[in-house]
N, C-alpha and C. Protein backbone atom coordinates (compact mmCIF):
# COMPACT_ATOMS: atom_id res chain seq x y z
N UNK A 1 16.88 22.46 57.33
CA UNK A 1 16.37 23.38 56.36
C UNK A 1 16.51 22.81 54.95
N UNK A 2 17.28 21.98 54.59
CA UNK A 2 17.65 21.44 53.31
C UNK A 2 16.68 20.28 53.23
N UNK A 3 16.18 19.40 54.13
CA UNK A 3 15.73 18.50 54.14
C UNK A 3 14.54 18.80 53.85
N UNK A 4 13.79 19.82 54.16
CA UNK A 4 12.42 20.80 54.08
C UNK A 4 12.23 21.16 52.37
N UNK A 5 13.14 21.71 51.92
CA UNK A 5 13.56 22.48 50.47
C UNK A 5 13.34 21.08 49.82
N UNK A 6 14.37 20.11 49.66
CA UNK A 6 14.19 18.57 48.70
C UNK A 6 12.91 18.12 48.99
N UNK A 7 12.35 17.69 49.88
CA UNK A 7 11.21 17.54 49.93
C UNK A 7 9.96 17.96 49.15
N UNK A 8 10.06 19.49 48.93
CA UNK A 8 8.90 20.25 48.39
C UNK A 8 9.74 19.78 47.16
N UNK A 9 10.99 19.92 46.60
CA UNK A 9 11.12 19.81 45.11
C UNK A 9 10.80 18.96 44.56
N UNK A 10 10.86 17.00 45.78
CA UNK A 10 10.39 16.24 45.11
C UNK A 10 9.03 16.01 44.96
N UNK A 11 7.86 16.52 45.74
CA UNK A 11 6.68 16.85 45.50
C UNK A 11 6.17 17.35 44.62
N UNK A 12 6.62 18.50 44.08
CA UNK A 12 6.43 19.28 42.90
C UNK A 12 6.57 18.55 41.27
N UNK A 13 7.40 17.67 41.85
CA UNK A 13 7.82 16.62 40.13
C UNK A 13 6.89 16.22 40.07
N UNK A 14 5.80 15.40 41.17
CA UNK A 14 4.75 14.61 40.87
C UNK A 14 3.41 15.36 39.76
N UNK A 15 4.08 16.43 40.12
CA UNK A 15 3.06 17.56 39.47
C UNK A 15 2.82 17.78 38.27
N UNK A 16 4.18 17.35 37.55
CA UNK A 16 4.39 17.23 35.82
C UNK A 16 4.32 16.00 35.26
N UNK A 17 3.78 16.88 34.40
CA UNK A 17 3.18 15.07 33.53
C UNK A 17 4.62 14.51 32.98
N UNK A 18 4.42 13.06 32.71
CA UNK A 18 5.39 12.67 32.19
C UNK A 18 5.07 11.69 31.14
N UNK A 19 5.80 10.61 30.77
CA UNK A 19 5.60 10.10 29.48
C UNK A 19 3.88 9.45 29.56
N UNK A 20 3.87 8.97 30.54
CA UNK A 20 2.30 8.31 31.33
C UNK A 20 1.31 8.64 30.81
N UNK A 21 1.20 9.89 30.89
CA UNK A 21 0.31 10.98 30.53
C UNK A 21 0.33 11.71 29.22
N UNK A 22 1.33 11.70 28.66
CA UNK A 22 1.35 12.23 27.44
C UNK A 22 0.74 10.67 26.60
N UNK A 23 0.91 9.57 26.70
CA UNK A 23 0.85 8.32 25.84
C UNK A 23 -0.68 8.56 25.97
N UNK A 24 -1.13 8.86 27.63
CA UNK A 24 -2.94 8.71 27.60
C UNK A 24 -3.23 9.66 26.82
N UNK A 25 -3.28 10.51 26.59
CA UNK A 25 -3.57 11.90 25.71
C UNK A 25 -3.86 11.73 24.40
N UNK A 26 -2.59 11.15 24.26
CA UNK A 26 -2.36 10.42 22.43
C UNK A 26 -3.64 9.07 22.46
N UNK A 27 -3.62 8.42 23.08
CA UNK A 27 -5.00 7.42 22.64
C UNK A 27 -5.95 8.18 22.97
N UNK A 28 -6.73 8.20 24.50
CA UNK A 28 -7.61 9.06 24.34
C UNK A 28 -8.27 10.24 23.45
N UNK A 29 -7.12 10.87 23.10
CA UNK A 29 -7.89 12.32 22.06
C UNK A 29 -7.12 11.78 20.84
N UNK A 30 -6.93 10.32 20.38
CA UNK A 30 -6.56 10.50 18.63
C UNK A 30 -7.30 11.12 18.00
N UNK A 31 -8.34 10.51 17.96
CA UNK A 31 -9.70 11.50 16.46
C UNK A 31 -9.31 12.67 17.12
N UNK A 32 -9.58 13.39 18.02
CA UNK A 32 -9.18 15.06 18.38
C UNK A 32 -7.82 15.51 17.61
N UNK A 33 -6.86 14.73 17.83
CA UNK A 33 -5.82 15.18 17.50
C UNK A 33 -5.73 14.89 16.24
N UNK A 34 -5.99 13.84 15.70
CA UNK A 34 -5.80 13.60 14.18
C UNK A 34 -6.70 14.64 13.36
N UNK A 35 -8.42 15.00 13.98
CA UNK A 35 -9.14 16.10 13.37
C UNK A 35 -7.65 17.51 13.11
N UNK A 36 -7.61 18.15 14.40
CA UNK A 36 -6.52 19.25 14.84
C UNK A 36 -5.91 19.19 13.22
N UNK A 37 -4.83 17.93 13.48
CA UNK A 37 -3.76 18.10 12.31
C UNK A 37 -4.09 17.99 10.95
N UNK A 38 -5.18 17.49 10.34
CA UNK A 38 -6.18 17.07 9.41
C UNK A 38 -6.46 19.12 9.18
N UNK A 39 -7.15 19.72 10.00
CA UNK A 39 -7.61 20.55 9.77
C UNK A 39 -6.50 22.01 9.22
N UNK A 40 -5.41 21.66 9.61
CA UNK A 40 -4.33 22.57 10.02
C UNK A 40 -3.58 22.30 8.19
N UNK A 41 -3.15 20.49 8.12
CA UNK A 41 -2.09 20.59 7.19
C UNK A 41 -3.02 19.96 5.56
N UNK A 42 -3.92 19.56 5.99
CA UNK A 42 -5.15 19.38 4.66
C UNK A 42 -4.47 17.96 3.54
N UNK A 43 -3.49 17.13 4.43
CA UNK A 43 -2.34 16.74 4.02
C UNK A 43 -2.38 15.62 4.96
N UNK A 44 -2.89 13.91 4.59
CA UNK A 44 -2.58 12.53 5.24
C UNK A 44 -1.51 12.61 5.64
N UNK A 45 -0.21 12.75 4.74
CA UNK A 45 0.78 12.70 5.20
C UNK A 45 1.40 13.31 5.68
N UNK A 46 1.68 14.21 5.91
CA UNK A 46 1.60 15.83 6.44
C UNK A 46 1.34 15.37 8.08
N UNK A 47 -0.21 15.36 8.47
CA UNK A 47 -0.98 14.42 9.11
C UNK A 47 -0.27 13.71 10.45
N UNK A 48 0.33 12.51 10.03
CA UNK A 48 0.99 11.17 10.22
C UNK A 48 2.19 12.24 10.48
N UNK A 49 2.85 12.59 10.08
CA UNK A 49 4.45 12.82 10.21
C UNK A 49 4.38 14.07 11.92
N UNK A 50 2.76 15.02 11.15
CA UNK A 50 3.01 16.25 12.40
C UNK A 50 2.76 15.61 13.87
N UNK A 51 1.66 14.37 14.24
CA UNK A 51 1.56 13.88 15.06
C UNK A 51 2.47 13.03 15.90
N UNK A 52 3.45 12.37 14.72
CA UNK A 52 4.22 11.74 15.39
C UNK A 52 5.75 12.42 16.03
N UNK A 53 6.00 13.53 14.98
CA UNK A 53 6.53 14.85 15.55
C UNK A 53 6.33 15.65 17.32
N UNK A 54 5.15 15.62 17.23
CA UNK A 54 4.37 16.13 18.79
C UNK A 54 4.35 15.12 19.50
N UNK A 55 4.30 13.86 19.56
CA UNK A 55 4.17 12.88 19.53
C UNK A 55 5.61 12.54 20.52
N UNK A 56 6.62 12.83 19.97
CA UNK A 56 8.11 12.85 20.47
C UNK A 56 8.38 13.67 21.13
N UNK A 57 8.00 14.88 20.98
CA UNK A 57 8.17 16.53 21.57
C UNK A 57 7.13 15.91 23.09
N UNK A 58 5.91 15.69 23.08
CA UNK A 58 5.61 15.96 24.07
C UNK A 58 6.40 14.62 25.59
N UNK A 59 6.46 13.88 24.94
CA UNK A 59 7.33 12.73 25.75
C UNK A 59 8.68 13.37 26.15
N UNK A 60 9.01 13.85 25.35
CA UNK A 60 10.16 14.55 25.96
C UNK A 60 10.60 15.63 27.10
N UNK A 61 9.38 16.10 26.98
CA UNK A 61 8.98 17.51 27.81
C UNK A 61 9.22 17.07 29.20
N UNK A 62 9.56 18.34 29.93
CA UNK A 62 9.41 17.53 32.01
C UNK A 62 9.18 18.91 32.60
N UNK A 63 8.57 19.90 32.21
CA UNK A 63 7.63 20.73 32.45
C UNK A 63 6.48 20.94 32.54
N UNK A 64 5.88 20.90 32.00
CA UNK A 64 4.02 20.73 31.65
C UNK A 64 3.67 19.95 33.23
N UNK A 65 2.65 21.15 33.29
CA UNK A 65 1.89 20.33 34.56
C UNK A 65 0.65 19.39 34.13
N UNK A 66 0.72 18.74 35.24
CA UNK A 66 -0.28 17.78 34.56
C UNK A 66 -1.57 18.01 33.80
N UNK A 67 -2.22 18.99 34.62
CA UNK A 67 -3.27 19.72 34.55
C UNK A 67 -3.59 20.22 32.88
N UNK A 68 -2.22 20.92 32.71
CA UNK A 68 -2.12 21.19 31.24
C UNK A 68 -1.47 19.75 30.24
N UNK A 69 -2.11 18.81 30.24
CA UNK A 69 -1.05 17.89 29.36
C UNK A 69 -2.17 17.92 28.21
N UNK A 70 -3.27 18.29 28.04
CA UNK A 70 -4.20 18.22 26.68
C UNK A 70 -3.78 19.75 25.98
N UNK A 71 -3.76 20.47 26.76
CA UNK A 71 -3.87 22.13 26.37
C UNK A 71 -2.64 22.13 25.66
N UNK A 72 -1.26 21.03 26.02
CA UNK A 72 0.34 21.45 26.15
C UNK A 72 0.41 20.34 24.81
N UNK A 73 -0.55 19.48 24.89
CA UNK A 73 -0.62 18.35 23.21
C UNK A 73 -0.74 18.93 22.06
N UNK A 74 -2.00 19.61 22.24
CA UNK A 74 -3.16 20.31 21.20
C UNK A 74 -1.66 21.41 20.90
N UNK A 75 -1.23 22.01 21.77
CA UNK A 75 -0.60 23.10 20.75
C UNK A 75 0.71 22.61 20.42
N UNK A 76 1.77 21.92 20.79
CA UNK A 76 2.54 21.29 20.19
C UNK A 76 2.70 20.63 18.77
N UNK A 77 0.97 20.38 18.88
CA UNK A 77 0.53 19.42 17.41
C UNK A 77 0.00 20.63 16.39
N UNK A 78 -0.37 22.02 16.53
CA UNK A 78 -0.60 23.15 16.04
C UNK A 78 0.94 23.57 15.63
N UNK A 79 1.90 23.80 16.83
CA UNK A 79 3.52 24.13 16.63
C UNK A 79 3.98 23.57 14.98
N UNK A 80 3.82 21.91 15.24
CA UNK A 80 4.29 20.99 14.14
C UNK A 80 3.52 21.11 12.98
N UNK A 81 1.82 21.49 13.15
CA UNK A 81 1.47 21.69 11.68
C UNK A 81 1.75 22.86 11.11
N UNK A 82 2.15 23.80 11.81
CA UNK A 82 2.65 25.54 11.14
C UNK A 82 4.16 25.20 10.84
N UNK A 83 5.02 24.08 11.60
CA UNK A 83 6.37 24.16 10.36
C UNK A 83 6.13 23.06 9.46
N UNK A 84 5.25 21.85 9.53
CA UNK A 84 5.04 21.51 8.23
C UNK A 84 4.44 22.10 7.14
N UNK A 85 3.44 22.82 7.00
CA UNK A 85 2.50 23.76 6.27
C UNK A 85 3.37 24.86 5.68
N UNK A 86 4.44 25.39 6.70
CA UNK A 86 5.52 27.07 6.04
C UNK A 86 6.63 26.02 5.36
N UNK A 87 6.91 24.66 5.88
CA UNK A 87 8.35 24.38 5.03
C UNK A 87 7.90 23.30 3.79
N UNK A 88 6.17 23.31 3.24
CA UNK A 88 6.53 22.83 2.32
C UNK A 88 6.75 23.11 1.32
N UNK A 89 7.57 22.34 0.45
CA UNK A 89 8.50 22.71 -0.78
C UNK A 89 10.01 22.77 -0.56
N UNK A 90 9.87 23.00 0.90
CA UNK A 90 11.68 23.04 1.23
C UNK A 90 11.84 21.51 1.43
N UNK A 91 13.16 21.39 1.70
CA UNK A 91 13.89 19.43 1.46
C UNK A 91 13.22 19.17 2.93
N UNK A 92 13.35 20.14 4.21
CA UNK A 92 12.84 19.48 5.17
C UNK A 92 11.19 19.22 5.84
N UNK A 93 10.70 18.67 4.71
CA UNK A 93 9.05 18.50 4.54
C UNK A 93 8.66 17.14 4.83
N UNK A 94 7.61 16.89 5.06
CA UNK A 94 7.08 15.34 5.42
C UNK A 94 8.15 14.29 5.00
N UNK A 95 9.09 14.04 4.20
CA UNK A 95 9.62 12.52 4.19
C UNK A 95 10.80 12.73 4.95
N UNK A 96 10.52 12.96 5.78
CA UNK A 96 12.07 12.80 6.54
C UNK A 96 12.20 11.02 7.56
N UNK A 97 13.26 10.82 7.82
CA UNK A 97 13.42 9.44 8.15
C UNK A 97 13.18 9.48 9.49
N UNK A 98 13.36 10.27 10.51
CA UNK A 98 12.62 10.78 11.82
C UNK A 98 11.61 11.23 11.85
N UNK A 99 10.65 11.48 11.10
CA UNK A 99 9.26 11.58 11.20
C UNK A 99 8.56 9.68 10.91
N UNK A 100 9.38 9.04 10.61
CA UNK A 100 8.56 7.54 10.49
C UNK A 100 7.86 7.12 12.00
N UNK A 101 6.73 6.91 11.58
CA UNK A 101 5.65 6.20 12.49
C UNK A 101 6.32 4.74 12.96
N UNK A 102 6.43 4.51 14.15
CA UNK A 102 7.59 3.65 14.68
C UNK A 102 6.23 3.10 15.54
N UNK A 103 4.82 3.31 15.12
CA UNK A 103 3.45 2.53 15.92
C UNK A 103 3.36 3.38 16.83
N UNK A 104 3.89 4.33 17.71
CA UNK A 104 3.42 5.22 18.16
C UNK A 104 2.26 5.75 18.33
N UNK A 105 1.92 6.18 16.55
CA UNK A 105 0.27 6.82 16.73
C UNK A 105 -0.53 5.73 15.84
N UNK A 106 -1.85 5.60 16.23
CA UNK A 106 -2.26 4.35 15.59
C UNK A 106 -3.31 4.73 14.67
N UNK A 107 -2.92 4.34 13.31
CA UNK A 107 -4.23 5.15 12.38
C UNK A 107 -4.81 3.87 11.57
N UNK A 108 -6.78 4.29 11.25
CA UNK A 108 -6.49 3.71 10.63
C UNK A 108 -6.92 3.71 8.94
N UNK A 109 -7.37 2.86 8.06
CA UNK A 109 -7.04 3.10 6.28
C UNK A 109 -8.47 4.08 6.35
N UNK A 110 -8.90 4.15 6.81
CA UNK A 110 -9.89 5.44 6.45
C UNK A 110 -9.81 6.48 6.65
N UNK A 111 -8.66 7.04 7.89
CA UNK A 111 -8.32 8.02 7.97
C UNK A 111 -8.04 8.96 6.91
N UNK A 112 -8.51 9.09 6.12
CA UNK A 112 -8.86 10.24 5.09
C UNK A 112 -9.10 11.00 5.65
N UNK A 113 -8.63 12.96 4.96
CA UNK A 113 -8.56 13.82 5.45
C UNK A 113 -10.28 14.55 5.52
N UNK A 114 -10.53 14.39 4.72
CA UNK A 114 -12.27 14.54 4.56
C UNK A 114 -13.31 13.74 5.21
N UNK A 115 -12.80 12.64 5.52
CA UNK A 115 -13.74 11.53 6.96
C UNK A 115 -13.30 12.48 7.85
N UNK A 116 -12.03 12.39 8.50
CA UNK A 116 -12.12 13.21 9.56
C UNK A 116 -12.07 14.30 9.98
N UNK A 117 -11.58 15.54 8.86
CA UNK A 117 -12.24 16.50 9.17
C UNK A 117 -13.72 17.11 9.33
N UNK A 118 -14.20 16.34 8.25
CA UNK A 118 -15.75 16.51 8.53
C UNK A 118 -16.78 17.80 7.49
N UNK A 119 -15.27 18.40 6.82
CA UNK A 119 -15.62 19.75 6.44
C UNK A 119 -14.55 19.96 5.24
N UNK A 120 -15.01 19.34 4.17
CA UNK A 120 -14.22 19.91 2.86
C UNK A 120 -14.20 21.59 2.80
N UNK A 121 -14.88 22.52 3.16
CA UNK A 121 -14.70 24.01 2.95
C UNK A 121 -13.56 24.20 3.21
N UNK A 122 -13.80 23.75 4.86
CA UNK A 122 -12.47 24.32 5.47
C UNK A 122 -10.95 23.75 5.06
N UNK A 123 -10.70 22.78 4.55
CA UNK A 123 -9.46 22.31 3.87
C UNK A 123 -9.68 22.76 2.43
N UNK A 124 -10.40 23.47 1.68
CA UNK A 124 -10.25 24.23 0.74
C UNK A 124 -10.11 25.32 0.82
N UNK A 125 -9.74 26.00 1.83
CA UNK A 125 -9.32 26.82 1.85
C UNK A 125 -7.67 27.34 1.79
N UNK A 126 -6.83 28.82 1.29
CA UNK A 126 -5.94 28.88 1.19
C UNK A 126 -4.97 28.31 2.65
N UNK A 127 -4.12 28.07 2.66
CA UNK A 127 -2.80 28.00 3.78
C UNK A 127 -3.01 28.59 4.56
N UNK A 128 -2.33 29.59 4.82
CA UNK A 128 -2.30 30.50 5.51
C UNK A 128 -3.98 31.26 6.35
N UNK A 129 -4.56 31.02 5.76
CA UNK A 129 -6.46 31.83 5.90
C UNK A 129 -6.77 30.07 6.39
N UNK A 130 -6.55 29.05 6.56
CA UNK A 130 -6.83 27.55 6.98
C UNK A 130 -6.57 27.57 8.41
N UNK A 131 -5.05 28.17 8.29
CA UNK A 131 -4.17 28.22 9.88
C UNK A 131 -4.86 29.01 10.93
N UNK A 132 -4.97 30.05 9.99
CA UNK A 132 -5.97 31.33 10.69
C UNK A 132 -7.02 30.61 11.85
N UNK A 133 -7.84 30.62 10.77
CA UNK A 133 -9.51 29.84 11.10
C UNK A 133 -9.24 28.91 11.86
N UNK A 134 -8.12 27.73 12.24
CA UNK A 134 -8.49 26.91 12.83
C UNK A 134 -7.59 27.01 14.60
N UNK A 135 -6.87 27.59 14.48
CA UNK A 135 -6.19 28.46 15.34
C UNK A 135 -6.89 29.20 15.97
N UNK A 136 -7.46 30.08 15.49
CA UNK A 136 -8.48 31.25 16.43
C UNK A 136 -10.18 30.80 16.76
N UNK A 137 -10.79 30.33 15.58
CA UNK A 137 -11.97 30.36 15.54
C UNK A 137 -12.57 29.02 15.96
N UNK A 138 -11.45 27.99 15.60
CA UNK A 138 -11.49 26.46 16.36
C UNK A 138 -11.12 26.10 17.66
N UNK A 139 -9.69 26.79 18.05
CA UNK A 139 -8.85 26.39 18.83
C UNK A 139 -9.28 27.31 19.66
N UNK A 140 -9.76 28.40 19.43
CA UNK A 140 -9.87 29.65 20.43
C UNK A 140 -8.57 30.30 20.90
N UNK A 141 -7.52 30.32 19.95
CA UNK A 141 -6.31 31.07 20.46
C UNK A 141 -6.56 32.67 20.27
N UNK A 142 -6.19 33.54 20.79
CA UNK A 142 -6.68 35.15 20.46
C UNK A 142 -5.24 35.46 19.30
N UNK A 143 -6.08 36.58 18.77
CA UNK A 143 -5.60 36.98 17.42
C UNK A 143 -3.56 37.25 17.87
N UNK A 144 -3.47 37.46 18.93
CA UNK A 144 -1.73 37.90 19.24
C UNK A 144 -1.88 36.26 18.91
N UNK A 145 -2.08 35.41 20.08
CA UNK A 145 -1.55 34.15 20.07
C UNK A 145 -1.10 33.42 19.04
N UNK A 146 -2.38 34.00 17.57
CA UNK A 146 -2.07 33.07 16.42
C UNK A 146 -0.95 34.13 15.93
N UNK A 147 -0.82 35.55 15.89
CA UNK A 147 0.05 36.28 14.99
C UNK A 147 1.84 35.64 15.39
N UNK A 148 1.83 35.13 17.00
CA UNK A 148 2.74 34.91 17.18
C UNK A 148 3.30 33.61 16.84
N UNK A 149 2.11 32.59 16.59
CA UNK A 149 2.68 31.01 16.50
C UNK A 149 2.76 30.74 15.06
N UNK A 150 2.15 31.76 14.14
CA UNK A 150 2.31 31.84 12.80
C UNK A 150 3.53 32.51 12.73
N UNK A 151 4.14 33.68 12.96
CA UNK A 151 5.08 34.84 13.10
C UNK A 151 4.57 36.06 11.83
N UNK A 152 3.61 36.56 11.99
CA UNK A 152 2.99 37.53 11.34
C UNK A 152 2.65 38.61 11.98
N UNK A 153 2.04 39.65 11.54
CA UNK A 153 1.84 40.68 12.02
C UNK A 153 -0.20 40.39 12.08
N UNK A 154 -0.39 41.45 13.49
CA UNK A 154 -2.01 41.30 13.89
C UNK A 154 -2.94 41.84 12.56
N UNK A 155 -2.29 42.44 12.10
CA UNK A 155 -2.99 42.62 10.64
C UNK A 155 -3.31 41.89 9.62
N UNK A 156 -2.23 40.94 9.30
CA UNK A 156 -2.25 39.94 8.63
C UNK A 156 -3.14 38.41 8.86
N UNK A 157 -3.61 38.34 10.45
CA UNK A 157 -4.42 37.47 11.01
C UNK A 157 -5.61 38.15 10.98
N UNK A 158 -5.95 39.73 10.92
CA UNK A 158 -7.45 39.93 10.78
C UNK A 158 -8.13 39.76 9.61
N UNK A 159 -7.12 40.59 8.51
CA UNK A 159 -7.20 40.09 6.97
C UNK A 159 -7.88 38.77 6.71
N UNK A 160 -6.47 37.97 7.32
CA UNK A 160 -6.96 36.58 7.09
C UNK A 160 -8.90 35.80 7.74
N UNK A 161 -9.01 36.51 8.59
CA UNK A 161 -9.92 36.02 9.48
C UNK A 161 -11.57 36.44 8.54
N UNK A 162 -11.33 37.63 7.97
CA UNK A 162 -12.13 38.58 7.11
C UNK A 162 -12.22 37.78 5.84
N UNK A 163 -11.40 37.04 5.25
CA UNK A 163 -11.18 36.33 4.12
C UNK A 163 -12.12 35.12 4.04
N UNK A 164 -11.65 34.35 5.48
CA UNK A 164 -12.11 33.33 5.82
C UNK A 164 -13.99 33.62 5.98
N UNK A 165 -14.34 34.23 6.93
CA UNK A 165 -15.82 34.76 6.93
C UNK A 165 -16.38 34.79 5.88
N UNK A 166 -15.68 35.53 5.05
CA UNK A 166 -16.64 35.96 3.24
C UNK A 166 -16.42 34.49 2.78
N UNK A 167 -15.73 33.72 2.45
CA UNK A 167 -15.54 32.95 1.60
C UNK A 167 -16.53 32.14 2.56
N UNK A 168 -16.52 31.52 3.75
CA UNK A 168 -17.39 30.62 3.98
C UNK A 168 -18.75 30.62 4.45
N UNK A 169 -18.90 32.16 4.48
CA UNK A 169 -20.51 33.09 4.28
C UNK A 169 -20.78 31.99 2.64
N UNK A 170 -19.80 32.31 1.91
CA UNK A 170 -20.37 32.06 0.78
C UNK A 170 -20.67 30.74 0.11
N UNK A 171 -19.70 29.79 0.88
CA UNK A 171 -20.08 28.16 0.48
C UNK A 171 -21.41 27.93 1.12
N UNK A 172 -21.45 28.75 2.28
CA UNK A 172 -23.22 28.71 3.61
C UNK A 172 -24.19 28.71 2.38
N UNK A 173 -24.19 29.57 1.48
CA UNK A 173 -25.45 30.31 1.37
C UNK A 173 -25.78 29.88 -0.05
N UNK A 174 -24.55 28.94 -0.71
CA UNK A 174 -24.52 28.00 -1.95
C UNK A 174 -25.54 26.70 -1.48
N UNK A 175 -24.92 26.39 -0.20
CA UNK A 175 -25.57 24.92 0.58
C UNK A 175 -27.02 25.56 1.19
N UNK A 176 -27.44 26.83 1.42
CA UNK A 176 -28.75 27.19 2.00
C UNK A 176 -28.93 27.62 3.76
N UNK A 177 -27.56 27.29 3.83
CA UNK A 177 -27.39 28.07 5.76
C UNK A 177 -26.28 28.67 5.26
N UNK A 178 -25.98 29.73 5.86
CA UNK A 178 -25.16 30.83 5.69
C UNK A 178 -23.94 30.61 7.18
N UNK A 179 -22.92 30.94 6.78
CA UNK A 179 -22.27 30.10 8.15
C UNK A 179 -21.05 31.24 8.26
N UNK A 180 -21.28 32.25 8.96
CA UNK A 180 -20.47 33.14 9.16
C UNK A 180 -20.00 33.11 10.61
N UNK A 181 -18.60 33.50 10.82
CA UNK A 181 -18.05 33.58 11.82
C UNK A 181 -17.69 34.85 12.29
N UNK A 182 -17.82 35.27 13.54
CA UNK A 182 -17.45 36.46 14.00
C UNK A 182 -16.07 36.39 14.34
N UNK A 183 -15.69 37.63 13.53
CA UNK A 183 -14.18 38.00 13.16
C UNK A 183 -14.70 38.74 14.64
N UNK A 184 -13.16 38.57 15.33
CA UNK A 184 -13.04 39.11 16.79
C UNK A 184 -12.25 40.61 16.73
């Protein structure tokens, strides 16, 4: 009976991703992921530090099934741009000596935040109404999901979502397409 039980447990490991898979993730979806963090912290360096942050977090992990190792990236690298984005101004902000790029993630001199986001509006927009939008309306997280990974109240994410719509109704219709998003 024991021999039956170890068996299935060691089967089941094969099941979680491990460093293997997290490294493919990171090359495969860089531009994805570098867009993500680009869009989130509006901030190169910011950027560089949140990726290589997730970057460590997800290598570390021995949960995540395989299945989920993009779904379990993408929000890890969302996790890291909402405490870089809330702690800046505090001492523990982008220059820390454990956030150094040790080649890990590979960027390169063009990586400018406006090459790869693709969309000056949306990084002109406030903090908080940025996180919003790219969280819900990018990422497709539902309005709890973001109230919770921000730590706000569902009010404060519809606000925000309402903010976001008008203001970029209004850059639309400066440029001649009108580009409104349906607040959910």
């Amino acid at each position: 009976m024991k021999v039956h039980w170890l068996r299935k447990k060691q089967s089941a490991r094969g099941e979680y991703a491990g460093k293997e898979e997290f490294v493919s993730v990171f090359e495969c979806e860089r531009a994805g992921l570098q867009r993500l963090a680009i869009l989130l912290t509006a901030n190169s360096d910011a950027v560089k530090c949140c990726l290589v942050r997730a970057f460590r977090e997800c290598i570390s992990s021995s949960s995540v099934s395989k299945r989920w190792t993009l779904s379990w990236t993408r929000r890890v690298v969302i996790r890291n741009a909402i405490s870089l984005v809330m702690s800046r101004g505090s001492e523990s902000s982008v220059s820390g000596s454990d956030d150094k790029d040790d080649g890990f993630i590979a960027f390169s001199p063009d990586d400018t935040p406006c090459a790869i986001a693709g969309s000056e509006s949306i990084l002109d927009l406030p903090e908080f109404d940025r996180l919003v939008f790219v969280i819900c309306d990018l990422e497709h997280y539902s309005i709890y999901d973001c109230a919770l990974l921000l730590g706000r109240s569902l009010r404060d994410i519809v606000e925000a979502r309402q903010r976001v719509d008008e203001q970029l109704g209004k850059i639309g219709e400066l440029n001649g397409s009108p580009q409104h998003f349906a607040v959910h």
